[in-house]
N, C-alpha and C. Protein backbone atom coordinates (compact mmCIF):
# COMPACT_ATOMS: atom_id res chain seq x y z
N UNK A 1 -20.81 -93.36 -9.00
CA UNK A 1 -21.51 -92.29 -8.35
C UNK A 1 -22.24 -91.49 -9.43
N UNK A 2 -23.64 -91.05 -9.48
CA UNK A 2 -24.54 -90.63 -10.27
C UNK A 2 -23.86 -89.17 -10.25
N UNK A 3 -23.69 -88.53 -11.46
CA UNK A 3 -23.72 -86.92 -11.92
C UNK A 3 -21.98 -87.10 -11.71
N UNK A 4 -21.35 -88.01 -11.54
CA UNK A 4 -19.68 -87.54 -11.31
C UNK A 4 -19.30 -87.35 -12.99
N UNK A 5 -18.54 -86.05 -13.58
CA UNK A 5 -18.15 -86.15 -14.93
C UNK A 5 -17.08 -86.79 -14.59
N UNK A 6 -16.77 -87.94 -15.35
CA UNK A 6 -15.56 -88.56 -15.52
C UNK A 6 -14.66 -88.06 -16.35
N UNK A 7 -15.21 -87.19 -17.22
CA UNK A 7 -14.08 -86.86 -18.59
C UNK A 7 -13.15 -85.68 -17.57
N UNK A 8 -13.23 -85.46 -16.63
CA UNK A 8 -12.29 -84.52 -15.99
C UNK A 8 -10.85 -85.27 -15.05
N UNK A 9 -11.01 -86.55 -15.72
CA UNK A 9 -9.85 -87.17 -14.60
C UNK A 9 -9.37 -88.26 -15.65
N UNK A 10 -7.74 -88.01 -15.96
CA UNK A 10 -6.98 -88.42 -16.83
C UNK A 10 -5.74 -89.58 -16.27
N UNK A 11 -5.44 -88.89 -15.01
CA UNK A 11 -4.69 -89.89 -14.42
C UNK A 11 -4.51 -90.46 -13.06
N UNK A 12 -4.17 -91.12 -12.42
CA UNK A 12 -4.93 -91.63 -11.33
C UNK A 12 -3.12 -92.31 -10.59
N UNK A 13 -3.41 -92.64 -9.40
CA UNK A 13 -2.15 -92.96 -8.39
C UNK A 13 -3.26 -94.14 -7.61
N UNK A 14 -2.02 -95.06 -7.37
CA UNK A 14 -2.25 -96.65 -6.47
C UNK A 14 -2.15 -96.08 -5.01
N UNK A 15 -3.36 -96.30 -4.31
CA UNK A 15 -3.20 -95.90 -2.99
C UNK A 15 -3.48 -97.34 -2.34
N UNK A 16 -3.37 -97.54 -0.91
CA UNK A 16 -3.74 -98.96 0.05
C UNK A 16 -4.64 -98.78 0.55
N UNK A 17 -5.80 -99.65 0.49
CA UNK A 17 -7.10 -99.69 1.48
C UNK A 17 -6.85 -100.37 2.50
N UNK A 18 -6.49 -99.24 3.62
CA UNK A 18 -6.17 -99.83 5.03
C UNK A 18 -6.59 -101.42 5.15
N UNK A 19 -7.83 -101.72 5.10
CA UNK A 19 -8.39 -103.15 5.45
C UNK A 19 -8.24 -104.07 4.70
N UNK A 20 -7.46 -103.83 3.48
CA UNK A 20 -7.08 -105.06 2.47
C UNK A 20 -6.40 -106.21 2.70
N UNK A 21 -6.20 -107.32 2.86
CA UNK A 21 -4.98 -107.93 2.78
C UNK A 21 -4.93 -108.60 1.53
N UNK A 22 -3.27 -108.26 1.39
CA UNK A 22 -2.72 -108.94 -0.44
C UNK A 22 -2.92 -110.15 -0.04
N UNK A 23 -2.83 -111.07 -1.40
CA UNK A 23 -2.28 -112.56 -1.44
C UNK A 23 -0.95 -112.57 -0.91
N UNK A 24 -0.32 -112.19 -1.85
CA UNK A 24 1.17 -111.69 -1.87
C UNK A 24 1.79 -111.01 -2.89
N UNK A 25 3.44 -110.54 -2.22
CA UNK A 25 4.28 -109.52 -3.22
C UNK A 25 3.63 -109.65 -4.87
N UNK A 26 3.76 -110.87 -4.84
CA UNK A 26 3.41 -111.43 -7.06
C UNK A 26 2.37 -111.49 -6.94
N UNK A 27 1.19 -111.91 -6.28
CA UNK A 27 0.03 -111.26 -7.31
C UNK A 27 -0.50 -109.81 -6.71
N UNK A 28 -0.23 -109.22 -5.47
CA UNK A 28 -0.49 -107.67 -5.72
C UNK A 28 0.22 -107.30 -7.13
N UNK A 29 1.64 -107.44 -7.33
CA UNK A 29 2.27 -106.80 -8.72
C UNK A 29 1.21 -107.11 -9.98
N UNK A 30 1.23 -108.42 -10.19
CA UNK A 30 0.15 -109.05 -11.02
C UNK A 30 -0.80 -108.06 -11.46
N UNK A 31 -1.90 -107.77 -9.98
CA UNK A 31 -3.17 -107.22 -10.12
C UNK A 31 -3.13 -105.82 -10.37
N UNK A 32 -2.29 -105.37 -10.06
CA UNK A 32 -1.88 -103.83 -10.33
C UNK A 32 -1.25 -103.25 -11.85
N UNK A 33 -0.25 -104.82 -12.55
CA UNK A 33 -0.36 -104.51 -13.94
C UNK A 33 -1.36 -104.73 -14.81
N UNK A 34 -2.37 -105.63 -14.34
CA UNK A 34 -3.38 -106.09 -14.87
C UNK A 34 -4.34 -104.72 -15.39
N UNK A 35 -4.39 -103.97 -14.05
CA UNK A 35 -5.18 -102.75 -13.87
C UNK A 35 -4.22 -101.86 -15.21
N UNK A 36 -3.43 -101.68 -14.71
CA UNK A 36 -2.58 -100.21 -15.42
C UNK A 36 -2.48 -100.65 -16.77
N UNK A 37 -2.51 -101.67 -17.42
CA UNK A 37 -3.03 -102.46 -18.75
C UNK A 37 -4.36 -101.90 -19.22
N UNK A 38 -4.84 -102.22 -18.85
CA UNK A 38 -6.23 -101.75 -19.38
C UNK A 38 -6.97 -100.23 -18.58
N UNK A 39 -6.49 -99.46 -18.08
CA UNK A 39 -6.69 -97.84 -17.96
C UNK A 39 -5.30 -97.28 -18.78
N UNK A 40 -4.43 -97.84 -19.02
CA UNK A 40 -3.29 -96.98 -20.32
C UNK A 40 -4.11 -96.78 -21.57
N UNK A 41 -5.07 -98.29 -21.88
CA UNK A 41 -5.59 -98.65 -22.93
C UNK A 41 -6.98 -97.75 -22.81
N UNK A 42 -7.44 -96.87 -21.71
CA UNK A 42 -8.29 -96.19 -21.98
C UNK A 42 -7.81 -94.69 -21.81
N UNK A 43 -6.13 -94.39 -21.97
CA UNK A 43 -6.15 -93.09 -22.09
C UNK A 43 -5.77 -92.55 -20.51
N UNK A 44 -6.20 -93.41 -19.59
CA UNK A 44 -5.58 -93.11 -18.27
C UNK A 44 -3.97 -93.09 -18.47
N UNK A 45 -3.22 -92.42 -17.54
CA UNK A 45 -1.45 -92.51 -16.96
C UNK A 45 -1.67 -92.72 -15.42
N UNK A 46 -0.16 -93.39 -15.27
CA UNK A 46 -0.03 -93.25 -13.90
C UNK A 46 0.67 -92.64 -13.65
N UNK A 47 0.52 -91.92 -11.93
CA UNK A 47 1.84 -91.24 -11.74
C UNK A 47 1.74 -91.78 -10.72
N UNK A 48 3.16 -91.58 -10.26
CA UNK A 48 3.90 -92.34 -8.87
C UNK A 48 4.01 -90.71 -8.20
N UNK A 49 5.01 -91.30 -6.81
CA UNK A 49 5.72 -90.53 -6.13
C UNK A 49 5.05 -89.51 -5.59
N UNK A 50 5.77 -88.13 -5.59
CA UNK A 50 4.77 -87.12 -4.88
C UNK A 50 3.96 -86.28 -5.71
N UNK A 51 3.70 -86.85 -7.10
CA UNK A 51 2.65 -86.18 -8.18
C UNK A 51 1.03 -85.95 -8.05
N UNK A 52 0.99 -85.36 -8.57
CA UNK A 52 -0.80 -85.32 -8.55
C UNK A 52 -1.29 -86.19 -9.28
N UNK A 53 -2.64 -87.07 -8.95
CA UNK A 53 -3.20 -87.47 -9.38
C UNK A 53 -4.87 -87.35 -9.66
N UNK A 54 -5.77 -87.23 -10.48
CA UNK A 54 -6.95 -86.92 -10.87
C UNK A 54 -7.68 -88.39 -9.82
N UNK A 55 -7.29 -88.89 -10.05
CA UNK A 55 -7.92 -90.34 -9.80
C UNK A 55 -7.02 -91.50 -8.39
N UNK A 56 -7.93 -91.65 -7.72
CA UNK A 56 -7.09 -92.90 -6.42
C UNK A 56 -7.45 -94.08 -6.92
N UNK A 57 -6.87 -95.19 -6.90
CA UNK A 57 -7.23 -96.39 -7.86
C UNK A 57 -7.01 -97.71 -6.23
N UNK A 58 -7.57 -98.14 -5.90
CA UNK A 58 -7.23 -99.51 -5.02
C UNK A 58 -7.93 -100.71 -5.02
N UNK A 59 -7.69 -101.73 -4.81
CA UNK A 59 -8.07 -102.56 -5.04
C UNK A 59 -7.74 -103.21 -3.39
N UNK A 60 -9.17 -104.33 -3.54
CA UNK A 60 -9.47 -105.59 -2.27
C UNK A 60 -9.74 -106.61 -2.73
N UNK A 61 -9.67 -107.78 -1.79
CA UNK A 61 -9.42 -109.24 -2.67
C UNK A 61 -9.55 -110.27 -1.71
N UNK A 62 -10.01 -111.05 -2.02
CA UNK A 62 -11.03 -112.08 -1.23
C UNK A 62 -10.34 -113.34 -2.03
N UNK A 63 -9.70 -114.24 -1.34
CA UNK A 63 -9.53 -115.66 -1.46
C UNK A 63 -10.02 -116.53 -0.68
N UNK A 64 -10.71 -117.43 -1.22
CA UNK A 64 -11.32 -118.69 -0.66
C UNK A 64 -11.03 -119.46 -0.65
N UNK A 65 -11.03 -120.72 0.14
CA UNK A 65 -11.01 -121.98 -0.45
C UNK A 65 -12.20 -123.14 -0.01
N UNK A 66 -12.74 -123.85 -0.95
CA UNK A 66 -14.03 -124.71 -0.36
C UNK A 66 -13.55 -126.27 -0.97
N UNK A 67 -13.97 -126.69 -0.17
CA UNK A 67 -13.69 -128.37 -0.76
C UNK A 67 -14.93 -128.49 -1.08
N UNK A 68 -14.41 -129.59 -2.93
CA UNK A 68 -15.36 -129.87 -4.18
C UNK A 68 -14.71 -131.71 -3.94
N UNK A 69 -15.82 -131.78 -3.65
CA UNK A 69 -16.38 -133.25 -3.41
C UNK A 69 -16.64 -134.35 -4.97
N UNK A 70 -15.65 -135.27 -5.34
CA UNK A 70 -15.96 -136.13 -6.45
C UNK A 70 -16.44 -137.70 -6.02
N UNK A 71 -17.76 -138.19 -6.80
CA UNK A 71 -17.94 -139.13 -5.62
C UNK A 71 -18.56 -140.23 -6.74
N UNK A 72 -18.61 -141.44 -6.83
CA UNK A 72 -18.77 -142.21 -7.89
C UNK A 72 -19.57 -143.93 -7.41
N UNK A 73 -20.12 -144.04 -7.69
CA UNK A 73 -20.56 -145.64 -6.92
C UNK A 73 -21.58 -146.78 -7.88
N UNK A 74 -21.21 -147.62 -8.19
CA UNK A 74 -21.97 -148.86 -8.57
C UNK A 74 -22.73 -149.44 -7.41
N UNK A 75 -23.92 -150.08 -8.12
CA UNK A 75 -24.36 -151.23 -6.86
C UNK A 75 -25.96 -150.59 -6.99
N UNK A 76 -26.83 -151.49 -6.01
CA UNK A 76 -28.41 -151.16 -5.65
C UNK A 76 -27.96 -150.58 -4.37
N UNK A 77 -27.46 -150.11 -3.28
CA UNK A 77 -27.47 -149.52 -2.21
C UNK A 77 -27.34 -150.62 -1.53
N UNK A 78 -27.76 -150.66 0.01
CA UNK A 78 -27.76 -151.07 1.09
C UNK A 78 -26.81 -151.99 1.48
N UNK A 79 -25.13 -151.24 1.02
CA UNK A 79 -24.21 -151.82 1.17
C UNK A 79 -23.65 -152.72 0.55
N UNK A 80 -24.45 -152.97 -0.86
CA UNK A 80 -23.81 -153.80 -2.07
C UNK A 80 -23.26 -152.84 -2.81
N UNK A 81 -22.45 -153.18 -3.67
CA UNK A 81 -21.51 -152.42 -4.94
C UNK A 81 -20.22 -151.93 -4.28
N UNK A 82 -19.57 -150.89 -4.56
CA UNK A 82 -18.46 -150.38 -4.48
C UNK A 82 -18.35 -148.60 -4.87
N UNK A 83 -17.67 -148.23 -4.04
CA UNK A 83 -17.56 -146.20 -4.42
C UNK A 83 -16.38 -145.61 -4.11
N UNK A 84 -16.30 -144.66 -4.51
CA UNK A 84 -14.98 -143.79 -4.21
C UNK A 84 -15.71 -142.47 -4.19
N UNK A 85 -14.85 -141.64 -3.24
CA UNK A 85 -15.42 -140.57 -2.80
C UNK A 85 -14.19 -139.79 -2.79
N UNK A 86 -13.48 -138.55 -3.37
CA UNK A 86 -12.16 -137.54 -3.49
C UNK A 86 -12.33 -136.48 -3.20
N UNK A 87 -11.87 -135.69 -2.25
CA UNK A 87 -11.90 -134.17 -2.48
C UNK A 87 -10.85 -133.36 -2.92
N UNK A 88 -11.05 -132.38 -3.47
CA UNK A 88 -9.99 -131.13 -3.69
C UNK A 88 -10.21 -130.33 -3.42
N UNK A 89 -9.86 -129.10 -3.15
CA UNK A 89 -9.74 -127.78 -3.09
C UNK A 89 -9.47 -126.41 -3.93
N UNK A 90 -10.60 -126.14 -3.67
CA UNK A 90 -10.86 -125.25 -5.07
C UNK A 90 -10.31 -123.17 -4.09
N UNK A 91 -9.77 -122.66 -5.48
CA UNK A 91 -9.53 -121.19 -4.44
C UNK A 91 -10.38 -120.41 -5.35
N UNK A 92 -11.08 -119.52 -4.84
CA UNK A 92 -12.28 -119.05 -5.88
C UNK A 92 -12.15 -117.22 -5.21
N UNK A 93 -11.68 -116.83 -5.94
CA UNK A 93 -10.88 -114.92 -5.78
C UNK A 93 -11.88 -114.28 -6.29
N UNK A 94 -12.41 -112.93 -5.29
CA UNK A 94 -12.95 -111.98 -5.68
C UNK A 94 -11.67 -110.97 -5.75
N UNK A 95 -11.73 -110.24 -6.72
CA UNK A 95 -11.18 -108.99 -7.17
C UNK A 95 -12.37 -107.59 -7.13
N UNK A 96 -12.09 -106.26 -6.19
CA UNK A 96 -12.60 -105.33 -6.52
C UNK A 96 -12.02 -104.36 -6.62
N UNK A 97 -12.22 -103.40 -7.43
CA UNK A 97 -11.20 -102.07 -7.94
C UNK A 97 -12.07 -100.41 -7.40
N UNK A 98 -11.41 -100.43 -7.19
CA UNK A 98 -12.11 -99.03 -6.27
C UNK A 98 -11.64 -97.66 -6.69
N UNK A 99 -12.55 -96.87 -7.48
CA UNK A 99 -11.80 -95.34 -7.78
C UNK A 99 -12.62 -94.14 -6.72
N UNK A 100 -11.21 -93.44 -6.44
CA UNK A 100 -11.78 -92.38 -5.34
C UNK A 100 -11.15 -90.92 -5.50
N UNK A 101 -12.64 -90.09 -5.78
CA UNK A 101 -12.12 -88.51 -5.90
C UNK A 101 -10.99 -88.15 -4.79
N UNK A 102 -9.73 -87.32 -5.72
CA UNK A 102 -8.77 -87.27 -4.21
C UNK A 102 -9.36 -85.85 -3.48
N UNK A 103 -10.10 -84.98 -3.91
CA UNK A 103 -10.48 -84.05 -3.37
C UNK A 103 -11.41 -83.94 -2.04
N UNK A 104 -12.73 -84.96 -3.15
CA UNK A 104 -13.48 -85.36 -2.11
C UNK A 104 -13.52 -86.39 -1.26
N UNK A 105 -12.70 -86.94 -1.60
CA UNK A 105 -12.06 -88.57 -0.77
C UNK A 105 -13.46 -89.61 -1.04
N UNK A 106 -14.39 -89.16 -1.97
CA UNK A 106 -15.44 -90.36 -2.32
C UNK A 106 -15.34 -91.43 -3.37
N UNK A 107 -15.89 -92.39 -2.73
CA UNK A 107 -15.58 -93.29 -3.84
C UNK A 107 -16.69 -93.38 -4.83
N UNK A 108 -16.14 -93.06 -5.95
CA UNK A 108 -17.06 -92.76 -7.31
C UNK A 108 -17.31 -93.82 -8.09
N UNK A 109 -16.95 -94.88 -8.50
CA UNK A 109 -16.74 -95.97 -9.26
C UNK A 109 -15.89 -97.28 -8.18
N UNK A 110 -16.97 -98.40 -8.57
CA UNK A 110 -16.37 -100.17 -8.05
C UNK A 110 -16.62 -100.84 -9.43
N UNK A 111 -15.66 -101.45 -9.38
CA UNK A 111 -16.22 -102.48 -9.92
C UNK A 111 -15.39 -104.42 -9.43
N UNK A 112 -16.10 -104.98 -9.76
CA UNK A 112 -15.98 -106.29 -8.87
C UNK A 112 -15.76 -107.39 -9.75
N UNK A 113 -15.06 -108.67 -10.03
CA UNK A 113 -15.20 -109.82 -10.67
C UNK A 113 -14.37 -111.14 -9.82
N UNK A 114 -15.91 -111.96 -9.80
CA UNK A 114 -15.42 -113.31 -8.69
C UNK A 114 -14.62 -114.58 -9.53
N UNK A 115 -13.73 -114.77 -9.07
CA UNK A 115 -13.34 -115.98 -9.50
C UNK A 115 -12.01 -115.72 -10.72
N UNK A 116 -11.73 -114.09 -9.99
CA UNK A 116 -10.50 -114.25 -10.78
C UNK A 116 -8.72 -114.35 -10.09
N UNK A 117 -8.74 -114.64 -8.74
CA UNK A 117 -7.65 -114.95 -8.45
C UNK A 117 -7.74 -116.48 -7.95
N UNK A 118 -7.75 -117.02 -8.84
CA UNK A 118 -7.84 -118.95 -9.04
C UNK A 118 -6.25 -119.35 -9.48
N UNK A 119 -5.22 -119.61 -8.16
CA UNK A 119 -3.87 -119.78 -8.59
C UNK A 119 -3.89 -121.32 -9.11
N UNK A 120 -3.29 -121.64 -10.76
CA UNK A 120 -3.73 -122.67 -10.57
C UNK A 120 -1.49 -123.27 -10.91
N UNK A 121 -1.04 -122.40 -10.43
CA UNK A 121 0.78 -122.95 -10.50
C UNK A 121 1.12 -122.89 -11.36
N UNK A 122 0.70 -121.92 -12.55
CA UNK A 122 1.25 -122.09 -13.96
C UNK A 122 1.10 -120.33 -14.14
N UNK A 123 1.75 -119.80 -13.99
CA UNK A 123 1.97 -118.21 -13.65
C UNK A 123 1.77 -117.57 -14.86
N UNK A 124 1.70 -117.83 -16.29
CA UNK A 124 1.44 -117.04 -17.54
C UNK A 124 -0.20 -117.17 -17.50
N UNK A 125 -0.62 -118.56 -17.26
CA UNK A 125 -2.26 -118.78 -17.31
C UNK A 125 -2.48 -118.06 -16.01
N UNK A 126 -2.32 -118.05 -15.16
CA UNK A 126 -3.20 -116.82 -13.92
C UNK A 126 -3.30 -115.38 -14.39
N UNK A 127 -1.76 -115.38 -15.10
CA UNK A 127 -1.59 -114.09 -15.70
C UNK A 127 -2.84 -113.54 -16.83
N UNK A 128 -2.98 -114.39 -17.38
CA UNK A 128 -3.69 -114.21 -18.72
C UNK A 128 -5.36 -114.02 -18.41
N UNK A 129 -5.76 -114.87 -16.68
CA UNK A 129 -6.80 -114.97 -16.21
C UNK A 129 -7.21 -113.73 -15.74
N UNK A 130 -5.93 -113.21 -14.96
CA UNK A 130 -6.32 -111.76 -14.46
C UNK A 130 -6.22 -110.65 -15.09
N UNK A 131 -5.69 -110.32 -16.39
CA UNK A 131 -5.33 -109.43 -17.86
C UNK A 131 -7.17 -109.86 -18.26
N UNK A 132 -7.93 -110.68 -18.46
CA UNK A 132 -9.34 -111.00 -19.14
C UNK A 132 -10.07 -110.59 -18.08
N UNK A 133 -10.02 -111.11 -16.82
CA UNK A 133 -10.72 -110.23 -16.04
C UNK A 133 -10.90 -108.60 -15.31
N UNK A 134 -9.78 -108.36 -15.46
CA UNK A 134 -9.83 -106.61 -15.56
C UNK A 134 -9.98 -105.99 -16.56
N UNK A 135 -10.01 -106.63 -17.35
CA UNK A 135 -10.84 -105.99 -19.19
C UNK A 135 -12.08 -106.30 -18.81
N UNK A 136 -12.78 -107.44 -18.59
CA UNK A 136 -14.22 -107.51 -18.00
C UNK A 136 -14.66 -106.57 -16.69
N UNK A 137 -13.70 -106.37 -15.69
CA UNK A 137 -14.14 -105.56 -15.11
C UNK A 137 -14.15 -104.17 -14.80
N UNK A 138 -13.86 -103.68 -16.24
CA UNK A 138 -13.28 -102.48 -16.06
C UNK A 138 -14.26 -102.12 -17.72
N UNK A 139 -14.55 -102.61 -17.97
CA UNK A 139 -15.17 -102.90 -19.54
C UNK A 139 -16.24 -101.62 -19.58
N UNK A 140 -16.92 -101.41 -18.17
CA UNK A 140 -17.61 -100.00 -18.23
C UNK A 140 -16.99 -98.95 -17.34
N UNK A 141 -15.95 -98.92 -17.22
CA UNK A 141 -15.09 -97.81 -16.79
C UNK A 141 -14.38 -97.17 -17.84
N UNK A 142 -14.25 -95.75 -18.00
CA UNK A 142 -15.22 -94.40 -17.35
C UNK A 142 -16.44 -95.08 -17.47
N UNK A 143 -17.57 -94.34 -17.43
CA UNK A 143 -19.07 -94.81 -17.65
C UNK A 143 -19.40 -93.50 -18.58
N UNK A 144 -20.08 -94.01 -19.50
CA UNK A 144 -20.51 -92.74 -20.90
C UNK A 144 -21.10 -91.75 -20.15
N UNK A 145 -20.42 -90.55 -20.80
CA UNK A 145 -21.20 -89.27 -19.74
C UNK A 145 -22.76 -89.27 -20.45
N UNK A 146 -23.50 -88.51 -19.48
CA UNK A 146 -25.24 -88.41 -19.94
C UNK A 146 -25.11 -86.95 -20.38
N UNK A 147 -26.08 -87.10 -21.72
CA UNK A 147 -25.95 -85.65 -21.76
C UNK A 147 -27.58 -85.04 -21.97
């Protein structure tokens, strides 16, 4: 949001965007340490419970899945040669992080990165996927005040 000073908001609380739905229990936890990783690292705190917070922090999340087609063939066509044709299934995750004045209940700052909840069953590498992508997407959060 244009003209918001950011240098006035130090710490911020996890609220739910009614319309979200998680993956699940482990990667909401996941995406939420991912976050609090990299706003500690900019000087943000969190507070829980019934504390005040400067800052509302939530996040929404988009999983896909599309079938990726592998397809291979010898021959001149018209039913000579031989082919194989495979599909898999690819899950391709949008992540967006949402900060909202608690005063004014506006949302001041998004930021968005696709293709980072890609479970691929190996739980340190998703981990490590979503720790790089909330450093990328958070990489201009605060935003330099104008002076």
């Amino acid at each position: 949001m244009p003209a918001t000073d950011f240098s006035k908001y130090h710490t911020y609380k996890w609220v739910e965007i009614p319309s979200n739905i998680h993956p699940n229990q482990i990667v909401d936890q996941e995406i939420r340490q991912a976050i609090d990783g990299v706003l500690a690292s900019e000087g943000f705190s969190k507070v829980t419970g019934d504390s005040k917070a400067d800052l509302r922090v939530g996040y929404q999340c988009s999983v896909d899945q599309e079938k990726q087609w592998n397809a291979w063939g010898t021959g001149r066509g018209f039913g000579m040669g031989m082919g194989s044709a495979t599909s898999s299934t690819i899950q391709n995750g949008t992540l967006a992080v949402d900060f909202y004045d608690p005063t004014s209940q506006d949302l001041i700052w998004r930021g968005q990165a696709a293709k980072t909840l890609n479970p691929s069953g190996n739980q340190q590498k998703d981990m490590e996927r979503l720790n790089n992508a909330a450093k990328k997407l958070l990489k201009n959060f605060p935003p330099p005040q104008k002076k």
